[in-house]
PDB file of N, CA and C in Angstrom:
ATOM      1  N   UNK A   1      12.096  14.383   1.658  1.00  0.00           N
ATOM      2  CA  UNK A   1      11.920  13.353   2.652  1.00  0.00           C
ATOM      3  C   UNK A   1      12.020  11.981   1.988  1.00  0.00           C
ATOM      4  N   UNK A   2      12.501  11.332   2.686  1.00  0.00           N
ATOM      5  CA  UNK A   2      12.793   9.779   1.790  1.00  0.00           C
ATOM      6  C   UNK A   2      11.688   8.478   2.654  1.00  0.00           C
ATOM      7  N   UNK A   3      11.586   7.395   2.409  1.00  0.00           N
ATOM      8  CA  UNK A   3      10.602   6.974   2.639  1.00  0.00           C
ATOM      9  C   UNK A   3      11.233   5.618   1.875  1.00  0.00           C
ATOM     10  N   UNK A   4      11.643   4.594   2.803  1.00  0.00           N
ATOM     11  CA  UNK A   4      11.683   3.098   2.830  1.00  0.00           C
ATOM     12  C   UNK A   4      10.975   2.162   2.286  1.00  0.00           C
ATOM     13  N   UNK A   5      10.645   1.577   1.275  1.00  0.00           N
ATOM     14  CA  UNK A   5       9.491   0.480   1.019  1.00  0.00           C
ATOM     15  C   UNK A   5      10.096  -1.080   0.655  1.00  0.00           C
ATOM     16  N   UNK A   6       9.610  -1.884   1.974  1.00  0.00           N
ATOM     17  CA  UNK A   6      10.073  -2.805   1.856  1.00  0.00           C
ATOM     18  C   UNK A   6       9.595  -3.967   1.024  1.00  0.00           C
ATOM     19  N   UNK A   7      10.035  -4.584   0.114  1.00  0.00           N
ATOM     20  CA  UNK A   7       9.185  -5.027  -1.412  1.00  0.00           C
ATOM     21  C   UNK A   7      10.003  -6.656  -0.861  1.00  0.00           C
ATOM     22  N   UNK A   8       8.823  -7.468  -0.452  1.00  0.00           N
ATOM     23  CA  UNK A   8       9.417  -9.269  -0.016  1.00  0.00           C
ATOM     24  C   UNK A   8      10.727  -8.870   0.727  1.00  0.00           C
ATOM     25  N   UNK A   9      11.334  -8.456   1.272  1.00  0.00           N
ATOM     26  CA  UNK A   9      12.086  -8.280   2.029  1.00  0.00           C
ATOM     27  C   UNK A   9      13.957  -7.415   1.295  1.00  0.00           C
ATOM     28  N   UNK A  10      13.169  -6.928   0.303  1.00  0.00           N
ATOM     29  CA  UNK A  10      14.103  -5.717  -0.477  1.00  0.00           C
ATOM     30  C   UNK A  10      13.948  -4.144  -0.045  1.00  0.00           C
ATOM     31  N   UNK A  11      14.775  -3.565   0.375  1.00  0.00           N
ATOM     32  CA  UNK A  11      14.501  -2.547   0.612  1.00  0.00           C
ATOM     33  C   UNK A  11      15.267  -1.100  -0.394  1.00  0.00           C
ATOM     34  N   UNK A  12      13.425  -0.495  -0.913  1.00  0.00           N
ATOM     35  CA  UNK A  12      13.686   0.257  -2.183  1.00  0.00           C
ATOM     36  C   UNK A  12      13.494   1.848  -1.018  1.00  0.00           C
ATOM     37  N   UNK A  13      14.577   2.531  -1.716  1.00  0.00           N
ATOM     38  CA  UNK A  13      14.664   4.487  -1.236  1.00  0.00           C
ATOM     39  C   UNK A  13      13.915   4.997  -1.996  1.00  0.00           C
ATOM     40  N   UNK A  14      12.533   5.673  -1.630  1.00  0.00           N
ATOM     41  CA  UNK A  14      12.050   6.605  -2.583  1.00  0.00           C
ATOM     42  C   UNK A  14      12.080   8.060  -1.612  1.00  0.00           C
ATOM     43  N   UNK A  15      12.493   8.991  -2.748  1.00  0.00           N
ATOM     44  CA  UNK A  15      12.774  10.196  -2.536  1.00  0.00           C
ATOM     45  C   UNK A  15      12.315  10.792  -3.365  1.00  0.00           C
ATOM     46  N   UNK A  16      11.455  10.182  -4.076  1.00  0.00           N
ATOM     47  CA  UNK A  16      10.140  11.107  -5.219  1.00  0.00           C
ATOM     48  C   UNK A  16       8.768  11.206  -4.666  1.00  0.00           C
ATOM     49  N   UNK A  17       8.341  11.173  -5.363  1.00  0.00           N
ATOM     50  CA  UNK A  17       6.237  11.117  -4.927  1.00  0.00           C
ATOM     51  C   UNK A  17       5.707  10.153  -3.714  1.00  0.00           C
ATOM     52  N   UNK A  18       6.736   8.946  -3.803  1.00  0.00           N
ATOM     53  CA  UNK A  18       6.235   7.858  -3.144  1.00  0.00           C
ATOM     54  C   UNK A  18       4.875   7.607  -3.617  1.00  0.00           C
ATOM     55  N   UNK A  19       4.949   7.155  -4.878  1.00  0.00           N
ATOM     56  CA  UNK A  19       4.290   6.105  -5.665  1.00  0.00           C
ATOM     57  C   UNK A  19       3.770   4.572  -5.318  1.00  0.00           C
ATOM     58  N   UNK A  20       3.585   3.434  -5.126  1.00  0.00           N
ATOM     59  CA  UNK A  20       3.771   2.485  -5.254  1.00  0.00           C
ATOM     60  C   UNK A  20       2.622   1.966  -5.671  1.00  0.00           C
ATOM     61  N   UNK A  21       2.715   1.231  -7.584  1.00  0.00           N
ATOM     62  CA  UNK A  21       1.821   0.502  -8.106  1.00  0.00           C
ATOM     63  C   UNK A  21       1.936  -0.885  -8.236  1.00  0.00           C
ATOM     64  N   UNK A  22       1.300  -1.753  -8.133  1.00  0.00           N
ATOM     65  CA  UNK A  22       0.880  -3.421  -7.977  1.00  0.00           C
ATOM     66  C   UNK A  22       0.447  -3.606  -9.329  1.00  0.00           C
ATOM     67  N   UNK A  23       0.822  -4.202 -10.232  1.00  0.00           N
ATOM     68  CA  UNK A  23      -0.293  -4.667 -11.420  1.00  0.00           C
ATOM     69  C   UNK A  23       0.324  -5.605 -12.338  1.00  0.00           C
ATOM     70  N   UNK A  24      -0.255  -6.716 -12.778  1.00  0.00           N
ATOM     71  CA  UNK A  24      -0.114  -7.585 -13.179  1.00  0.00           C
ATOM     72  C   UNK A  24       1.117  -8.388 -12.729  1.00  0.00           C
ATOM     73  N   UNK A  25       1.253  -8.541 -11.208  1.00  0.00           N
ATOM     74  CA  UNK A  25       2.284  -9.171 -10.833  1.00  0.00           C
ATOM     75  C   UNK A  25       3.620  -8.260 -11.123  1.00  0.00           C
ATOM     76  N   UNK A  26       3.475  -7.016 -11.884  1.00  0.00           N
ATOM     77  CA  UNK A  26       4.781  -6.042 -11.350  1.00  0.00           C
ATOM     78  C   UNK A  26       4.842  -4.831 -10.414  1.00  0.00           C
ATOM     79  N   UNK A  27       5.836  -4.974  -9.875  1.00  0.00           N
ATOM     80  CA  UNK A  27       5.728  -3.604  -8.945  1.00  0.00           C
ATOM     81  C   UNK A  27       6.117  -2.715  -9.218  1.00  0.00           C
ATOM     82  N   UNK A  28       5.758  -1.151  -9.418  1.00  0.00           N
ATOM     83  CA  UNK A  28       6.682  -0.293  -9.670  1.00  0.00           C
ATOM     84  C   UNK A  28       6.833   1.141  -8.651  1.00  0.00           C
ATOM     85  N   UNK A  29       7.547   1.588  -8.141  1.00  0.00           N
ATOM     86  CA  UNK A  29       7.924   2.303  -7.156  1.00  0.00           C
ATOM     87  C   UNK A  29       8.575   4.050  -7.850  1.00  0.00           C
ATOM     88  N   UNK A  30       7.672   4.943  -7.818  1.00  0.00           N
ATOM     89  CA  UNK A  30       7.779   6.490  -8.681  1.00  0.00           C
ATOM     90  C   UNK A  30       8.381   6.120  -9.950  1.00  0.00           C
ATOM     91  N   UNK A  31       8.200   4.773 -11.122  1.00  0.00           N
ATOM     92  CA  UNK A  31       8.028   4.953 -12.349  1.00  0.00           C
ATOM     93  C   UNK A  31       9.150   3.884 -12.768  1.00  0.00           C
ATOM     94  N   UNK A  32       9.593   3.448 -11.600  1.00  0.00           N
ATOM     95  CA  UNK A  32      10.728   2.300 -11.326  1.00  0.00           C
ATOM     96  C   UNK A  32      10.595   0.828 -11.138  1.00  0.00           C
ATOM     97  N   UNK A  33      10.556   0.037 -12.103  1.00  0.00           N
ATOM     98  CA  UNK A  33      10.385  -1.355 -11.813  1.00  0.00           C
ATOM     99  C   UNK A  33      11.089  -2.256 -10.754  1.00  0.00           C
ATOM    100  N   UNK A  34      10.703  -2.593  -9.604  1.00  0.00           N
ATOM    101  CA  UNK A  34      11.535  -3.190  -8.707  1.00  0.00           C
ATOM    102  C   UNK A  34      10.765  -4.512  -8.358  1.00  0.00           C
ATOM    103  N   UNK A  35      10.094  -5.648  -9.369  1.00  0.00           N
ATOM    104  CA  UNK A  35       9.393  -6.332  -9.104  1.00  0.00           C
ATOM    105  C   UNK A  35      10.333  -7.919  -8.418  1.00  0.00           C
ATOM    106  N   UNK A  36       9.656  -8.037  -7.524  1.00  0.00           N
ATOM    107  CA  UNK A  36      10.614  -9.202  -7.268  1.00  0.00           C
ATOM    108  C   UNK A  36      10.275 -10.488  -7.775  1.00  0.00           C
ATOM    109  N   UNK A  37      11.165 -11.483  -7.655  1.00  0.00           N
ATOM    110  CA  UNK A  37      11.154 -12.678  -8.476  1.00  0.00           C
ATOM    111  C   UNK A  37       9.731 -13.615  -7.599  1.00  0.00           C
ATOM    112  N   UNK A  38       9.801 -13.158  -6.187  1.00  0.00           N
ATOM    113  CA  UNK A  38       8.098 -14.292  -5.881  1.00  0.00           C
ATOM    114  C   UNK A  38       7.032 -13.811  -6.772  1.00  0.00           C
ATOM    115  N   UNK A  39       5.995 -14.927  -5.963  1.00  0.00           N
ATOM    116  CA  UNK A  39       4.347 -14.985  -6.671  1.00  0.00           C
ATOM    117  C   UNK A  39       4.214 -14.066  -5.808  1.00  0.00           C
ATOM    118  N   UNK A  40       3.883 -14.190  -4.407  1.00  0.00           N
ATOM    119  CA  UNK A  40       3.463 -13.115  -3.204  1.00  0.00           C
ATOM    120  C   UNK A  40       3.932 -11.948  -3.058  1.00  0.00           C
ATOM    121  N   UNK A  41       3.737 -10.943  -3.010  1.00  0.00           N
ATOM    122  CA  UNK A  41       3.587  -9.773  -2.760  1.00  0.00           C
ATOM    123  C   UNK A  41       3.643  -9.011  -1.426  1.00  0.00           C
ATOM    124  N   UNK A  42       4.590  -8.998  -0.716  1.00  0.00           N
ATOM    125  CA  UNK A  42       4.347  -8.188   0.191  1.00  0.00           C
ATOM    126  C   UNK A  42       4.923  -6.442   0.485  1.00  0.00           C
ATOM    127  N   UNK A  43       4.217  -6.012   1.120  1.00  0.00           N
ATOM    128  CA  UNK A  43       4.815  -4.444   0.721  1.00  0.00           C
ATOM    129  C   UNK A  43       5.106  -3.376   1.891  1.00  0.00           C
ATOM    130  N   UNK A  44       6.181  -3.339   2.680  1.00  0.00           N
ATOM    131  CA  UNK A  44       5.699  -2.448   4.265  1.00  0.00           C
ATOM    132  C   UNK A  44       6.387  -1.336   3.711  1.00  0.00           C
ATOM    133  N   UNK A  45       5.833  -0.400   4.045  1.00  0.00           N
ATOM    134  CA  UNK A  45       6.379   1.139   3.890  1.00  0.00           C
ATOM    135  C   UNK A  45       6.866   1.678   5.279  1.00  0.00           C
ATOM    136  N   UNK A  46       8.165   2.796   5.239  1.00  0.00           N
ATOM    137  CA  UNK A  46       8.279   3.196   6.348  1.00  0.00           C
ATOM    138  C   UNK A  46       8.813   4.639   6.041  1.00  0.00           C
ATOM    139  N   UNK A  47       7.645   5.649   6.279  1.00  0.00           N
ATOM    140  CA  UNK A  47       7.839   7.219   5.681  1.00  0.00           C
ATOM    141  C   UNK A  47       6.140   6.561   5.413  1.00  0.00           C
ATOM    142  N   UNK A  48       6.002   8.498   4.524  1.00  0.00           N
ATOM    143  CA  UNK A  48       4.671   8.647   4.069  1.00  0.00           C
ATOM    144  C   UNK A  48       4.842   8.582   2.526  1.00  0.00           C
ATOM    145  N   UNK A  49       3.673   8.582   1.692  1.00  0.00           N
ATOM    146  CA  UNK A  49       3.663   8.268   0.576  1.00  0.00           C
ATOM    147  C   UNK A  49       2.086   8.816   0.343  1.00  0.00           C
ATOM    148  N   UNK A  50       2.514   8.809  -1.071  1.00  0.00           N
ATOM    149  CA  UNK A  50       1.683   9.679  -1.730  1.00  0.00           C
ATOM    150  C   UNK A  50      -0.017   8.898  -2.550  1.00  0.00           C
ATOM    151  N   UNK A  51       0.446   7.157  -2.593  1.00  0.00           N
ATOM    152  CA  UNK A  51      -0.290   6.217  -3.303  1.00  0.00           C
ATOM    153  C   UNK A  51       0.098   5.297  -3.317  1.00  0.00           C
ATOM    154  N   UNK A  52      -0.980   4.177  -2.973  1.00  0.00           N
ATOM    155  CA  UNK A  52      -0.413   2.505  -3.331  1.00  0.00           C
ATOM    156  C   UNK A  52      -1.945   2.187  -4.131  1.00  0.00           C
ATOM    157  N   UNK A  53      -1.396   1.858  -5.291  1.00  0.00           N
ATOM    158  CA  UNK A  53      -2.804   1.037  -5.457  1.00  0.00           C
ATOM    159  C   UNK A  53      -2.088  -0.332  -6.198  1.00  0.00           C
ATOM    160  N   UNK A  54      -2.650  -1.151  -6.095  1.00  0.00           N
ATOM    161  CA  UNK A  54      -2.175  -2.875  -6.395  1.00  0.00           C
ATOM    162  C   UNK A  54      -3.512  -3.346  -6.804  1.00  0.00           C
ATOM    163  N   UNK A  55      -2.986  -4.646  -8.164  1.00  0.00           N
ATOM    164  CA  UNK A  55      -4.223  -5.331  -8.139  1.00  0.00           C
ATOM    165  C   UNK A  55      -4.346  -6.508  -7.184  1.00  0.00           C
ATOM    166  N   UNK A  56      -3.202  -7.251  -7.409  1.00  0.00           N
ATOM    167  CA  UNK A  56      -3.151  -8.194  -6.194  1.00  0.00           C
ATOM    168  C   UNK A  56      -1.780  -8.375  -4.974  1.00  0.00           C
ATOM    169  N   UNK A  57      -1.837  -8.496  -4.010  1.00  0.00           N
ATOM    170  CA  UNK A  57      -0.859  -8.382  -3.094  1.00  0.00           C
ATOM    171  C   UNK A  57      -1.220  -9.192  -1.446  1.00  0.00           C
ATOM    172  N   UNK A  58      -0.094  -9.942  -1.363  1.00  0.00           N
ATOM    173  CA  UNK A  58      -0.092 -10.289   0.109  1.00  0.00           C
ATOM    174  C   UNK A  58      -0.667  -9.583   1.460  1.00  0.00           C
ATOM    175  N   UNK A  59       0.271  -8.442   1.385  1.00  0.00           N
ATOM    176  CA  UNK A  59      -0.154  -7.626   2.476  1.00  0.00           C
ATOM    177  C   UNK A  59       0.346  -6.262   1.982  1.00  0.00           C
ATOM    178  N   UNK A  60      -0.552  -4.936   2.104  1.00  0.00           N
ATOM    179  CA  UNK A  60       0.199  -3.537   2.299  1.00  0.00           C
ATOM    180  C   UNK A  60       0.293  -3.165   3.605  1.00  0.00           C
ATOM    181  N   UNK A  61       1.350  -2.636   4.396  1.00  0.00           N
ATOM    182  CA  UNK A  61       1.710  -2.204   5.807  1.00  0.00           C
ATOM    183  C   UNK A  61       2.330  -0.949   5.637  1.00  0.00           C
ATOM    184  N   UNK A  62       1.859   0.043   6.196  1.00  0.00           N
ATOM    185  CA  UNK A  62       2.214   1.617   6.313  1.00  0.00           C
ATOM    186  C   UNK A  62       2.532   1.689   7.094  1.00  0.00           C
ATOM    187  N   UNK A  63       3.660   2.420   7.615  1.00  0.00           N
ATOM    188  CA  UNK A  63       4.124   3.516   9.046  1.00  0.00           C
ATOM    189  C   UNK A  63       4.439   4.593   8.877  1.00  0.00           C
ATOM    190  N   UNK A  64       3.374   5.120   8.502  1.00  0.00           N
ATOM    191  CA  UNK A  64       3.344   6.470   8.053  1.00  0.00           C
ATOM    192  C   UNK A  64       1.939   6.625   7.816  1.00  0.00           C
ATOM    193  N   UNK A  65       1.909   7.974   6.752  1.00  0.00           N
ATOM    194  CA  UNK A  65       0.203   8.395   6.353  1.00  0.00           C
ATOM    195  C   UNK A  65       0.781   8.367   4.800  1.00  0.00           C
ATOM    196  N   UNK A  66      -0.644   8.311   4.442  1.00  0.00           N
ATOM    197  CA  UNK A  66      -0.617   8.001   3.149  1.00  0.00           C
ATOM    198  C   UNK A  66      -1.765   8.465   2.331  1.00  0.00           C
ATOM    199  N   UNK A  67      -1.694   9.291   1.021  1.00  0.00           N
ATOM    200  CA  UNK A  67      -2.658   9.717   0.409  1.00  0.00           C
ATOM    201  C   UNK A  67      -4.065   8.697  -0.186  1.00  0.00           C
ATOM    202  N   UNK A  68      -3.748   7.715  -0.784  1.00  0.00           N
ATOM    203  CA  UNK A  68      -4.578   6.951  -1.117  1.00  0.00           C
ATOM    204  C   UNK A  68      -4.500   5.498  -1.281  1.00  0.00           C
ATOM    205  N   UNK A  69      -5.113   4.637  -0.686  1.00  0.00           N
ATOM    206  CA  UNK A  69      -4.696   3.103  -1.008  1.00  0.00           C
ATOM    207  C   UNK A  69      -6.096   2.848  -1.970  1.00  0.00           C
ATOM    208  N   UNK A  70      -5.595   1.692  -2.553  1.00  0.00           N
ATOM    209  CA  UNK A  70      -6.808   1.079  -3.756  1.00  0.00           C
ATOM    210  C   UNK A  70      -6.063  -0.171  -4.007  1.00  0.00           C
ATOM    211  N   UNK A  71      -6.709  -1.570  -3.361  1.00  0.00           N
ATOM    212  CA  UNK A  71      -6.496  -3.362  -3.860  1.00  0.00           C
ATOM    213  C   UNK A  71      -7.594  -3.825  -4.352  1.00  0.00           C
ATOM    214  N   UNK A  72      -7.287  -4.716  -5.066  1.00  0.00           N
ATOM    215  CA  UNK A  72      -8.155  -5.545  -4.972  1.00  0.00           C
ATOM    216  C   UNK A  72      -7.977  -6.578  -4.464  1.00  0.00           C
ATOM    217  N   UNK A  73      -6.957  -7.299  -4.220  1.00  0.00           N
ATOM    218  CA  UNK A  73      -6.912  -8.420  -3.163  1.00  0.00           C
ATOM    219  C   UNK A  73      -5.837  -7.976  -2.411  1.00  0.00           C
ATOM    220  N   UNK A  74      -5.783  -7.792  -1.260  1.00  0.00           N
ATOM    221  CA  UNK A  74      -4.944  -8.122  -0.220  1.00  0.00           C
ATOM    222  C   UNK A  74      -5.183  -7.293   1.036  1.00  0.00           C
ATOM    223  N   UNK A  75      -4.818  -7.365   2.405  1.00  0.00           N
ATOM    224  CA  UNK A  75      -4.589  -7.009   3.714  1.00  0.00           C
ATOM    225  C   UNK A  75      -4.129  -5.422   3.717  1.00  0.00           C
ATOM    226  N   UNK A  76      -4.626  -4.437   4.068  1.00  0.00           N
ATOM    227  CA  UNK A  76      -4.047  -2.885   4.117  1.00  0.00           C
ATOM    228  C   UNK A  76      -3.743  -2.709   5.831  1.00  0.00           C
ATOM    229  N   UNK A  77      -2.587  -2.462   6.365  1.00  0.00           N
ATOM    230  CA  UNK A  77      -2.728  -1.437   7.486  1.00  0.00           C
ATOM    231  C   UNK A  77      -1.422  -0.641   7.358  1.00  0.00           C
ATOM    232  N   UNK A  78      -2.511   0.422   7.936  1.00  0.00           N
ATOM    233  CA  UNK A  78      -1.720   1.985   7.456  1.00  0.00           C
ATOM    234  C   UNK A  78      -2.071   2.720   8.525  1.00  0.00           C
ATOM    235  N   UNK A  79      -1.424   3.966   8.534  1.00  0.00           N
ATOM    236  CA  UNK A  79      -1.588   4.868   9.708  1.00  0.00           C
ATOM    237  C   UNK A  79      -2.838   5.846   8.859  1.00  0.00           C
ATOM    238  N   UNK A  80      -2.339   7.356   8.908  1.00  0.00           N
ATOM    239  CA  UNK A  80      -3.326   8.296   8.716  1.00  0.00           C
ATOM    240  C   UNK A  80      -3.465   8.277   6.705  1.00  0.00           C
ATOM    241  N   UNK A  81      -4.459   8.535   6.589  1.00  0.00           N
ATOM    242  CA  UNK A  81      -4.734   8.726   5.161  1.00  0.00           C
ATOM    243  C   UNK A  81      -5.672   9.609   4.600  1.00  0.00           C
ATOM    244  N   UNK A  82      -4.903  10.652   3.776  1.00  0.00           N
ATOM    245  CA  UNK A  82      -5.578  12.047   3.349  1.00  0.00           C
ATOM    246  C   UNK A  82      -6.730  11.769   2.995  1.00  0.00           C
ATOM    247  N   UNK A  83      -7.064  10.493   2.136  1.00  0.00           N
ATOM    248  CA  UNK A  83      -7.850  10.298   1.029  1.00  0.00           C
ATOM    249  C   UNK A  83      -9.024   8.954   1.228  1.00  0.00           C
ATOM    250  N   UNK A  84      -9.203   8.256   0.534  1.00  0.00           N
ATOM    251  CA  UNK A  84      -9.821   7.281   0.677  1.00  0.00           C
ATOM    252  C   UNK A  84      -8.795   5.353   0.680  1.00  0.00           C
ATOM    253  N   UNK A  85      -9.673   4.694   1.474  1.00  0.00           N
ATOM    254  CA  UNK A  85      -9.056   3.103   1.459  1.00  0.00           C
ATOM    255  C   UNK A  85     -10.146   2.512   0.773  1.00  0.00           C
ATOM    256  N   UNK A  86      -9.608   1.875  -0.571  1.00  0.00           N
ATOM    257  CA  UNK A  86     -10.679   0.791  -1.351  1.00  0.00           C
ATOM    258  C   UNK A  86      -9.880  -0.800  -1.121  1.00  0.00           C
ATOM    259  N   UNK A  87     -11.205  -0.916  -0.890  1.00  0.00           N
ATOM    260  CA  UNK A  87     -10.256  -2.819  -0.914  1.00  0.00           C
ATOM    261  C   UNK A  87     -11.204  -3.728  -1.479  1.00  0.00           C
ATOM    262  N   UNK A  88     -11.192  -4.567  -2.635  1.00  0.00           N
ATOM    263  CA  UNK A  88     -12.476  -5.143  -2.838  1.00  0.00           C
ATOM    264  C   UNK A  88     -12.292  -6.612  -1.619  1.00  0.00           C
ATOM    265  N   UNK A  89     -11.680  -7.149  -1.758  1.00  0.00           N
ATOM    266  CA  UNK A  89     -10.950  -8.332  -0.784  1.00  0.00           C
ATOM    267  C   UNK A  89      -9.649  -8.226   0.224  1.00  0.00           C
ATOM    268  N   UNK A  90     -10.182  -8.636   1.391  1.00  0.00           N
ATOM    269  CA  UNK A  90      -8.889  -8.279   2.556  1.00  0.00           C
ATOM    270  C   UNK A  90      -9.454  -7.717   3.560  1.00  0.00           C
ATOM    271  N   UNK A  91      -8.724  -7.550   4.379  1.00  0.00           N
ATOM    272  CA  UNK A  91      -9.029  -6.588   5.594  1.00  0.00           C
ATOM    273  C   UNK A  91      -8.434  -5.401   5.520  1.00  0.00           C
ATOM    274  N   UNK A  92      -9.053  -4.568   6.171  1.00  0.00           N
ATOM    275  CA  UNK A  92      -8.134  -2.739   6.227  1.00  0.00           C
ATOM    276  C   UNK A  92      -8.436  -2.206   7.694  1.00  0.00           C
ATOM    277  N   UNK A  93      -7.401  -1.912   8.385  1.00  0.00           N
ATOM    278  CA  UNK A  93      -6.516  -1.549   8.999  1.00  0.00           C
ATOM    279  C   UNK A  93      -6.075  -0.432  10.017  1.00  0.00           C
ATOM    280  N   UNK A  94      -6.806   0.668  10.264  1.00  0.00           N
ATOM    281  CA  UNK A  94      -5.894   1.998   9.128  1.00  0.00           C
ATOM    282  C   UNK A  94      -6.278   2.990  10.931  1.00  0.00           C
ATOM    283  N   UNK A  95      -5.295   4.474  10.595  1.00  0.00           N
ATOM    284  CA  UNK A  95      -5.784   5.092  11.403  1.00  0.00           C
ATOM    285  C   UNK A  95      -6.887   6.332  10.870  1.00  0.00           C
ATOM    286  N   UNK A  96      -6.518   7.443  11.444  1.00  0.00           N
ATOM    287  CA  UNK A  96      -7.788   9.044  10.931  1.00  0.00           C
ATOM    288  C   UNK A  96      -7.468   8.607   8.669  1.00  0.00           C
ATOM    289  N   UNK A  97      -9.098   8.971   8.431  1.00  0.00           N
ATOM    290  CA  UNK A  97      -8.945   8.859   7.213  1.00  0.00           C
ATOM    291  C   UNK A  97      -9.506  10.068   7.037  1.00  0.00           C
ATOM    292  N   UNK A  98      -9.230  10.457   5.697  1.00  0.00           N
ATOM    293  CA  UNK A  98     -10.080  11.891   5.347  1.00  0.00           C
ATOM    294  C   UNK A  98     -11.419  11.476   4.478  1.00  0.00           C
ATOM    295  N   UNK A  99     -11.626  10.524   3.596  1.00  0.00           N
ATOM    296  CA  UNK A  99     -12.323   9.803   2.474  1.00  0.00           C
ATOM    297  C   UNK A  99     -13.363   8.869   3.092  1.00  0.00           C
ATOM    298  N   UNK A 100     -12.843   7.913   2.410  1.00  0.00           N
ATOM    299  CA  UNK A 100     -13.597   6.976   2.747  1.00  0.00           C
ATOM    300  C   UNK A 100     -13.207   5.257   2.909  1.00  0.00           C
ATOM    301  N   UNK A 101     -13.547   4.693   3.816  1.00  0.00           N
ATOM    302  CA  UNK A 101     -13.270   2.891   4.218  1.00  0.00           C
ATOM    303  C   UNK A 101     -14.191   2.223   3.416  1.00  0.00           C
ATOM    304  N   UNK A 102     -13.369   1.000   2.185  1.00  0.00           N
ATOM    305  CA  UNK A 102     -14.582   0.549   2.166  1.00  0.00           C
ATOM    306  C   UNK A 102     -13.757  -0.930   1.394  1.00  0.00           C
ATOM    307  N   UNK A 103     -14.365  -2.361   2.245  1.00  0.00           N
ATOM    308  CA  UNK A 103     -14.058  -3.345   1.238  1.00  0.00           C
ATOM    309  C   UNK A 103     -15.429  -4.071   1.119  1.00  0.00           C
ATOM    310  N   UNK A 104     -15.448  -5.040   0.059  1.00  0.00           N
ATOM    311  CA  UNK A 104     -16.340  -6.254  -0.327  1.00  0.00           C
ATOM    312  C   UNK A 104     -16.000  -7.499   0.613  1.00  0.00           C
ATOM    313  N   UNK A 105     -14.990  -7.952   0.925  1.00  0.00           N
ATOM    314  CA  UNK A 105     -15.188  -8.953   1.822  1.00  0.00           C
ATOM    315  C   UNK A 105     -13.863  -8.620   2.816  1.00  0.00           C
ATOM    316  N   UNK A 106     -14.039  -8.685   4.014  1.00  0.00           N
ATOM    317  CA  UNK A 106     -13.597  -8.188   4.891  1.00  0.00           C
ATOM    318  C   UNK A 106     -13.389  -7.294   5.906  1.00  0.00           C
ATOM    319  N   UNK A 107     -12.989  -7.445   7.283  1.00  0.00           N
ATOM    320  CA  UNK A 107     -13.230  -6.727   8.443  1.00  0.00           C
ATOM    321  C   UNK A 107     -12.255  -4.994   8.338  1.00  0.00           C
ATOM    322  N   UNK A 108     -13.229  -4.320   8.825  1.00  0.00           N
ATOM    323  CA  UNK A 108     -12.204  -2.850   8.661  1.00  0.00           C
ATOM    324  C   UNK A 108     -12.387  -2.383  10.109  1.00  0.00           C
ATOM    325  N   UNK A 109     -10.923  -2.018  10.542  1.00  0.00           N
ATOM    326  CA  UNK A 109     -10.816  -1.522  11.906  1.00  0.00           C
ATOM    327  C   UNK A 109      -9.518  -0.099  11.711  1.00  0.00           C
ATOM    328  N   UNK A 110     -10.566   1.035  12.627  1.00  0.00           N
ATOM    329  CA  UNK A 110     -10.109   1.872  12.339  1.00  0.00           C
ATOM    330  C   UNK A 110      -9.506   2.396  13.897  1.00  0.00           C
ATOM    331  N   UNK A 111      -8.393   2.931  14.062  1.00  0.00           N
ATOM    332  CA  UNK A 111      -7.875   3.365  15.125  1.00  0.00           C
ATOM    333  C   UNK A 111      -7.118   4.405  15.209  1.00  0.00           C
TER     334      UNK A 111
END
């Protein structure tokens, strides 16, 4: 199954794990550097995926389900998620979780 991730308005094919890590201002997508040249970060997925965790980021947007999200700064909405949503800063989003919701500053709405 392949699975769309739109990185600032680049659009990367993953047809592996559907990975996507945030850290130190690089992005990398199942082991693949696709970091773009902004400061901001934005990230919409379209398929399911297996993990996003980021340290800092604009916004994560799912249309799909997703095994596990983990930010520390930025906005999560996502559909269903096997696992748990950590956010220390931001809002989250999200639909059925299996885990657990949880940020430090910000509103969480679940639907």
């Amino acid at each position: 199954m392949t699975t769309r991730i739109n990185i600032n308005g680049k659009t990367i094919i993953s047809s592996g794990r559907g990975n996507v890590v945030i850290s130190n201002g690089r992005v990398v997508v199942d082991g693949k550097d696709v970091t773009p040249d902004a400061k901001q970060i934005t990230i919409e997925v379209h398929g399911d995926l297996q993990a996003i965790e980021a340290d800092a980021c604009d916004r994560i947007q799912v249309t799909g389900s997703v095994g596990h999200v983990k930010t520390t700064s930025g906005d999560v909405r996502c559909g269903d998620v096997t696992g748990s949503v950590q956010c220390m800063s931001g809002d989250v989003s999200c639909g059925r979780v299996g885990g657990s919701v949880s940020t430090m500053s910000g509103d969480i709405r679940r639907g």
